[in-house]
C-alpha atoms as a PDB file:
ATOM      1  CA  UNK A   1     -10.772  -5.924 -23.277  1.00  0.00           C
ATOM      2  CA  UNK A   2      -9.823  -4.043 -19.891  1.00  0.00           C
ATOM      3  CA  UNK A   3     -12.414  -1.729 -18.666  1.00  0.00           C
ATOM      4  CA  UNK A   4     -10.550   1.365 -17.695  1.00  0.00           C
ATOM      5  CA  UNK A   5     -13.187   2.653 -16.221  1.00  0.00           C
ATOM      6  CA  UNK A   6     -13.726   0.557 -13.490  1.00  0.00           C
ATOM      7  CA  UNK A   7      -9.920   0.329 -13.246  1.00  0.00           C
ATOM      8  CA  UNK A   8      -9.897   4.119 -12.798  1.00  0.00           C
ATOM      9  CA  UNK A   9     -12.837   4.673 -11.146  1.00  0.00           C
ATOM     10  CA  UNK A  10     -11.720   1.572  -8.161  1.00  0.00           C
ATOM     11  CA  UNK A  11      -8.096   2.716  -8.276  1.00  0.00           C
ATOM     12  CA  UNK A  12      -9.056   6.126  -7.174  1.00  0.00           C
ATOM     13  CA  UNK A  13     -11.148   5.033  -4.430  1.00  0.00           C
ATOM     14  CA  UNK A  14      -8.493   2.284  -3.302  1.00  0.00           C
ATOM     15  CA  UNK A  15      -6.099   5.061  -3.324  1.00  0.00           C
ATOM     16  CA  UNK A  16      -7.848   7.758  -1.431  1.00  0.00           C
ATOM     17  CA  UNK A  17      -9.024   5.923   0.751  1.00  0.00           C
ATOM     18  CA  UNK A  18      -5.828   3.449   1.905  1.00  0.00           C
ATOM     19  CA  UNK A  19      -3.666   6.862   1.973  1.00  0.00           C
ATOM     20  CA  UNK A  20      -6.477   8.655   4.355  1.00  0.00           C
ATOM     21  CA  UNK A  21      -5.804   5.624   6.192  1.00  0.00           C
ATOM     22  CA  UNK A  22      -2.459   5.574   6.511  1.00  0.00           C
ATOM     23  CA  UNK A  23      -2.313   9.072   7.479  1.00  0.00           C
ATOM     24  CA  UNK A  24      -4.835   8.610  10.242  1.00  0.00           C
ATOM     25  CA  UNK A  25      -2.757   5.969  12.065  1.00  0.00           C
ATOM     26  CA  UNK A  26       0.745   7.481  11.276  1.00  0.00           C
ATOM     27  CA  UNK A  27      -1.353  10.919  12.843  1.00  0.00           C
ATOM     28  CA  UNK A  28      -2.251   8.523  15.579  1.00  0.00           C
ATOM     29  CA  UNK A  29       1.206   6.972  16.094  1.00  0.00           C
ATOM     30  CA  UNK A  30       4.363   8.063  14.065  1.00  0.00           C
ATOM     31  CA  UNK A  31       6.067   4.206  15.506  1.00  0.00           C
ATOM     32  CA  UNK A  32       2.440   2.648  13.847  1.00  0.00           C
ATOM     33  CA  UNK A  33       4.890   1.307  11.575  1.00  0.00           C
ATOM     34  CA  UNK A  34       8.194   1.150  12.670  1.00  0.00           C
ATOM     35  CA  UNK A  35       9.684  -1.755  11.284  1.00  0.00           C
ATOM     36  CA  UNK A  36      12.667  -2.713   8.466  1.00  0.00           C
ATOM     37  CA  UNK A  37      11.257  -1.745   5.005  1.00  0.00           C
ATOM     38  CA  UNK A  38       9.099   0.880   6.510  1.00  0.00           C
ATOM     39  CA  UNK A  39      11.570   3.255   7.949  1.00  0.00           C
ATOM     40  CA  UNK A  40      15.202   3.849   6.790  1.00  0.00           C
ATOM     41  CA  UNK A  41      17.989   2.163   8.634  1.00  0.00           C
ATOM     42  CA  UNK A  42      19.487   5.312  10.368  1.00  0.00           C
ATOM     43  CA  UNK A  43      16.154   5.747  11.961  1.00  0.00           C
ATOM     44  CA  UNK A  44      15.666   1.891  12.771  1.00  0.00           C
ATOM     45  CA  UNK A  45      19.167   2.312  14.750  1.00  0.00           C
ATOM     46  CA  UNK A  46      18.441   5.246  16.359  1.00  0.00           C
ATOM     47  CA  UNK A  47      15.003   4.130  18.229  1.00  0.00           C
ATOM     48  CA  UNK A  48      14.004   1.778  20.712  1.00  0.00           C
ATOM     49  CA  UNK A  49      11.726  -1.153  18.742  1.00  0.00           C
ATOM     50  CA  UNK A  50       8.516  -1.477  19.187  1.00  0.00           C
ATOM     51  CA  UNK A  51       7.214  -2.547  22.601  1.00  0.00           C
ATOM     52  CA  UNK A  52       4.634  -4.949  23.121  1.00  0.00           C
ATOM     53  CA  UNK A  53       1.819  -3.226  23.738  1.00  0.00           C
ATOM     54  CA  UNK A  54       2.987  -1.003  20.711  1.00  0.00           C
ATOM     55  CA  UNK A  55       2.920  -4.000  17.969  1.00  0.00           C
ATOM     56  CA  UNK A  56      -0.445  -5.203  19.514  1.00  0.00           C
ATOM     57  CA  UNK A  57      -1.492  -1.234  18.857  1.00  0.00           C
ATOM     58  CA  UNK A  58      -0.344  -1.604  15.686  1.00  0.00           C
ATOM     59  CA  UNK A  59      -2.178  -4.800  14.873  1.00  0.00           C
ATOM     60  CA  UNK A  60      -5.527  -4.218  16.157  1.00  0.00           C
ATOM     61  CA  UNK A  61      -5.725  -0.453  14.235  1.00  0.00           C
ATOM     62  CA  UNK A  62      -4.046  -1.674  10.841  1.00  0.00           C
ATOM     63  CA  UNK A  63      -5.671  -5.317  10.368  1.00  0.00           C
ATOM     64  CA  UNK A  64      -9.134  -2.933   8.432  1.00  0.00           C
ATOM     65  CA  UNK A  65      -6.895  -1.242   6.151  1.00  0.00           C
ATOM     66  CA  UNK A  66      -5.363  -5.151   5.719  1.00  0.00           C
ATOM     67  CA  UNK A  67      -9.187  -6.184   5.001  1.00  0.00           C
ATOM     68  CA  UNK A  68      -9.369  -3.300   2.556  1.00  0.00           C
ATOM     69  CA  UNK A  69      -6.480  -3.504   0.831  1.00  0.00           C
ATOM     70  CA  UNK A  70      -7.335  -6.618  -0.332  1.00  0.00           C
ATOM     71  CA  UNK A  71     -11.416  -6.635  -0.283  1.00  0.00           C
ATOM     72  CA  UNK A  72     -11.355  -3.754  -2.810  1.00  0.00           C
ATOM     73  CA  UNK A  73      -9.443  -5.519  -5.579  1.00  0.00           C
ATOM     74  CA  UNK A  74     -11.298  -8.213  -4.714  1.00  0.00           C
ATOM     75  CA  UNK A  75     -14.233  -6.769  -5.240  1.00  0.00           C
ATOM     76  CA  UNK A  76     -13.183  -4.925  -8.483  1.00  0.00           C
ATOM     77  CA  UNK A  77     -12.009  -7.992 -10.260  1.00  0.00           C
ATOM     78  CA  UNK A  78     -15.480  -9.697  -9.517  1.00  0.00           C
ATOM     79  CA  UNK A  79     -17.230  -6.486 -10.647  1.00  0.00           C
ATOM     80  CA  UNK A  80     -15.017  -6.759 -14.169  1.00  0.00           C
ATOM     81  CA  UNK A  81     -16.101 -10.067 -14.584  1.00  0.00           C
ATOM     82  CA  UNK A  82     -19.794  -9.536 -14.840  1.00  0.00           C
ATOM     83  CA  UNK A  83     -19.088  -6.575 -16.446  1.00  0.00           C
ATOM     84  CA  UNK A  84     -17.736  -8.615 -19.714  1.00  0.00           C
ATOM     85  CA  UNK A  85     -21.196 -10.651 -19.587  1.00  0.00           C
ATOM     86  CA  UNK A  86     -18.528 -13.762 -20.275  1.00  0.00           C
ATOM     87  CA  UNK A  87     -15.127 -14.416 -18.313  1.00  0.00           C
ATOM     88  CA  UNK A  88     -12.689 -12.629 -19.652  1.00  0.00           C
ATOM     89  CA  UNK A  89      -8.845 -14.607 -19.776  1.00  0.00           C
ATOM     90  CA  UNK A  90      -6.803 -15.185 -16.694  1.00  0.00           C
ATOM     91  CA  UNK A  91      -4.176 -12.517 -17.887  1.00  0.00           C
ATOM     92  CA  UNK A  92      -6.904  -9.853 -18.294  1.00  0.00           C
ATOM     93  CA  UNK A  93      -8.600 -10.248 -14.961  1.00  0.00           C
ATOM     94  CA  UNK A  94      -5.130 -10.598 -13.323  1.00  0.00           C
ATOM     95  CA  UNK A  95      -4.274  -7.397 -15.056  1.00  0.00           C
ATOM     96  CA  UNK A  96      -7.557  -5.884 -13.645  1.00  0.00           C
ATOM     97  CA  UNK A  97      -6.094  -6.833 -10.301  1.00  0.00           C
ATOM     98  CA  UNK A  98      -2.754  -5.795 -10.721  1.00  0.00           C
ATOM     99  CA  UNK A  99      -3.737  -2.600 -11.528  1.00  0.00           C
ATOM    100  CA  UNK A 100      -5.701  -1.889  -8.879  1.00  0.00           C
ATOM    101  CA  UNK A 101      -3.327  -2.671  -6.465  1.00  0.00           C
ATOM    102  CA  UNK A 102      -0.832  -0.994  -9.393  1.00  0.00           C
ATOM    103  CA  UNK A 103      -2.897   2.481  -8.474  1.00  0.00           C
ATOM    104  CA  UNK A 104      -2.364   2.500  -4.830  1.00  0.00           C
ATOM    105  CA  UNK A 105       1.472   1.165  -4.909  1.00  0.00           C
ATOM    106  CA  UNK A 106       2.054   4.361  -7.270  1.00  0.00           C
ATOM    107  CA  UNK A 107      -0.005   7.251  -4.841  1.00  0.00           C
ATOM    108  CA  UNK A 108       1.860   5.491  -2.010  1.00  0.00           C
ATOM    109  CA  UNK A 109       4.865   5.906  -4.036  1.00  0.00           C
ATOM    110  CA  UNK A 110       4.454   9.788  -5.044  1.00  0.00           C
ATOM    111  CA  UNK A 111       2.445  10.827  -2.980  1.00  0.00           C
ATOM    112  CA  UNK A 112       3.250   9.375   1.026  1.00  0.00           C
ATOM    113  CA  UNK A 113       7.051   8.855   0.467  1.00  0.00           C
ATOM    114  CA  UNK A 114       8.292  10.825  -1.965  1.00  0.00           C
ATOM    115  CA  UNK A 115       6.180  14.107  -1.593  1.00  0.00           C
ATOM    116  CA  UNK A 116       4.876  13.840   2.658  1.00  0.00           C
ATOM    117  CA  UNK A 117       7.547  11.805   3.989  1.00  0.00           C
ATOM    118  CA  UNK A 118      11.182  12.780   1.925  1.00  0.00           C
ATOM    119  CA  UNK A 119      10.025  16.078   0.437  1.00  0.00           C
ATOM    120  CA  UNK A 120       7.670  17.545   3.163  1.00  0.00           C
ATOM    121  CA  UNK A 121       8.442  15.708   5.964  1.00  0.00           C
ATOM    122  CA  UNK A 122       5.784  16.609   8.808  1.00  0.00           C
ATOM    123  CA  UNK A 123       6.427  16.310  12.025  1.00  0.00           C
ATOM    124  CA  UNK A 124       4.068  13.651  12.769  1.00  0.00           C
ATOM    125  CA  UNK A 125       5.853  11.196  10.995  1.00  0.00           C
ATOM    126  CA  UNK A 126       8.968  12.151  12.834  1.00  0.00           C
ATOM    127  CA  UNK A 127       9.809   9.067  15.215  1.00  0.00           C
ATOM    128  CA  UNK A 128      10.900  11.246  18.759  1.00  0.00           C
ATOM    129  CA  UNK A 129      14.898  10.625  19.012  1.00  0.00           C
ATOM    130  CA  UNK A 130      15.510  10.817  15.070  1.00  0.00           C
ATOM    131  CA  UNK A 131      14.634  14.027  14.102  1.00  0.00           C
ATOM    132  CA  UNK A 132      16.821  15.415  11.039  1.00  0.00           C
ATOM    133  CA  UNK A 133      17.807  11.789  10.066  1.00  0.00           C
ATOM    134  CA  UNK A 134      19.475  12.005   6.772  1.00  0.00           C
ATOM    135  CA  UNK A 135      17.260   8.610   5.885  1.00  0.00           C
ATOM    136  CA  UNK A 136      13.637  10.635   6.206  1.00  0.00           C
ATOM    137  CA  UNK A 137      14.987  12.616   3.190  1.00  0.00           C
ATOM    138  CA  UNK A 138      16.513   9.357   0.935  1.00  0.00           C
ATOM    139  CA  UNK A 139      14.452   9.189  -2.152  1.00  0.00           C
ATOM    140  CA  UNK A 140      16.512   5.987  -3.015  1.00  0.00           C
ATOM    141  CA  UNK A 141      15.823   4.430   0.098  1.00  0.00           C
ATOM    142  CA  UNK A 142      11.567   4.639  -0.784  1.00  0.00           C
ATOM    143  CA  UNK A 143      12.311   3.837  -4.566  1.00  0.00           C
ATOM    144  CA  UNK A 144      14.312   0.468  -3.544  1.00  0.00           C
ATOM    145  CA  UNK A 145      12.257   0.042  -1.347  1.00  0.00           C
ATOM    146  CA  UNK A 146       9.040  -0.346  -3.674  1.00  0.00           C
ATOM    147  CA  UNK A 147      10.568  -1.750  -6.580  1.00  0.00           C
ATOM    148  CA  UNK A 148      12.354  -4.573  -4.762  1.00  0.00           C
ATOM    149  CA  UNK A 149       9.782  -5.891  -2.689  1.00  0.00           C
ATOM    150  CA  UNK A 150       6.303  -3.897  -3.318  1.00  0.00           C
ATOM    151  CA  UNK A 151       6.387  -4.406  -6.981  1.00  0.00           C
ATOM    152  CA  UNK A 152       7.074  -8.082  -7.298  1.00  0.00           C
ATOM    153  CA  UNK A 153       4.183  -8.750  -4.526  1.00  0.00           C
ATOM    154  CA  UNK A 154       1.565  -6.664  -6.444  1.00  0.00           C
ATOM    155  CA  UNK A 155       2.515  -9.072  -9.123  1.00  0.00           C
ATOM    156  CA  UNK A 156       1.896 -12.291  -7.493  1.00  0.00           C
ATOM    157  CA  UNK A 157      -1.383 -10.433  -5.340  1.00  0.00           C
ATOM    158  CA  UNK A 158      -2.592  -9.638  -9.339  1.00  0.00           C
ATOM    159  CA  UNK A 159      -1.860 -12.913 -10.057  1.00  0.00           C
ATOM    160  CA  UNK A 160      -3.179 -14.621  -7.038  1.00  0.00           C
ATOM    161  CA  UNK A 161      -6.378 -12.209  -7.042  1.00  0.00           C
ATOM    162  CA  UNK A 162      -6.956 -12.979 -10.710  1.00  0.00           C
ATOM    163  CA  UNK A 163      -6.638 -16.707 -10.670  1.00  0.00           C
ATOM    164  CA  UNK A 164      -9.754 -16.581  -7.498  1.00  0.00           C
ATOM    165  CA  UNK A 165     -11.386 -14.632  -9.413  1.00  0.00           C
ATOM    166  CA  UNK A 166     -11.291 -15.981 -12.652  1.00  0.00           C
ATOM    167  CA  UNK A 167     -11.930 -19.752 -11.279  1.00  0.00           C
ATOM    168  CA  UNK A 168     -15.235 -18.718  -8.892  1.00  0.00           C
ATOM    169  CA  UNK A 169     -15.972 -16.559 -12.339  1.00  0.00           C
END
């Protein structure tokens, strides 16, 4: 019923591509995204918010991976579609969805948090004024993190994805 292959085959790409991303404006701005949910507390408490002209920065430079992030889905869910030569069930096409967004949440997971930011920590990432902060390192803090709130949306963005999708058919 699912066609793993497009799931695979778009779930790489999604992934790849939105971490590249990420990297790229973190490389360009370790503050990119300094905000509650993004950085630990300690860190949050230790540095000035985000000026202005930062947040507008910020913005501008993260509204194509915002495009992406949901185009590709998208995109995959219409390509499963035709791919089933009928319309497959609202679950299944939400499912599609899901788990393309699934693929991404879980590299961002592994990958960014736990392996670049808490294990290897670069320097780049490091906001000036909280270098060493306990919170960089706090495995709990990224795994709360995405299954409190990143979880549950990929749900509802599956669901919401899927039920577009499977209506415009």
């Amino acid at each position: 019923m699912l066609n793993w292959d497009l799931i695979l085959t778009h779930g790489a790409i999604y992934s790849i591509v939105s971490s590249i991303y990420l990297v790229i404006l973190l490389r360009i701005d370790s503050r990119m995204f300094l905000s509650k949910g993004d950085y630990p507390d300690d860190v949050l408490a230790a540095v000035p918010p985000r000026s202005k002209e930062e947040t507008r920065k910020a913005t501008i430079l993260s509204a194509p991976w915002l495009l992406w992030s949901l185009a590709l889905p998208v995109y995959s869910a219409f390509r499963y579609v035709a791919s089933e030569g009928e319309i497959p069930p609202f679950w299944a096409v939400s499912l599609h969805a899901f788990l393309i967004f699934f693929s991404f949440w879980l590299v961002d997971l592994v990958v960014l948090d736990m392996i670049m930011f808490a294990w290897i920590t670069p320097k780049f990432i490091i906001i000036p004024g909280s270098e060493g902060f306990p919170g960089y390192k706090d495995i709990r803090w990224h795994l709360r993190g995405h299954f409190k709130t990143g979880l549950p949306l990929l749900v509802v963005l599956g669901l919401v994805v899927g039920g577009i999708v499977w209506l415009v058919g």
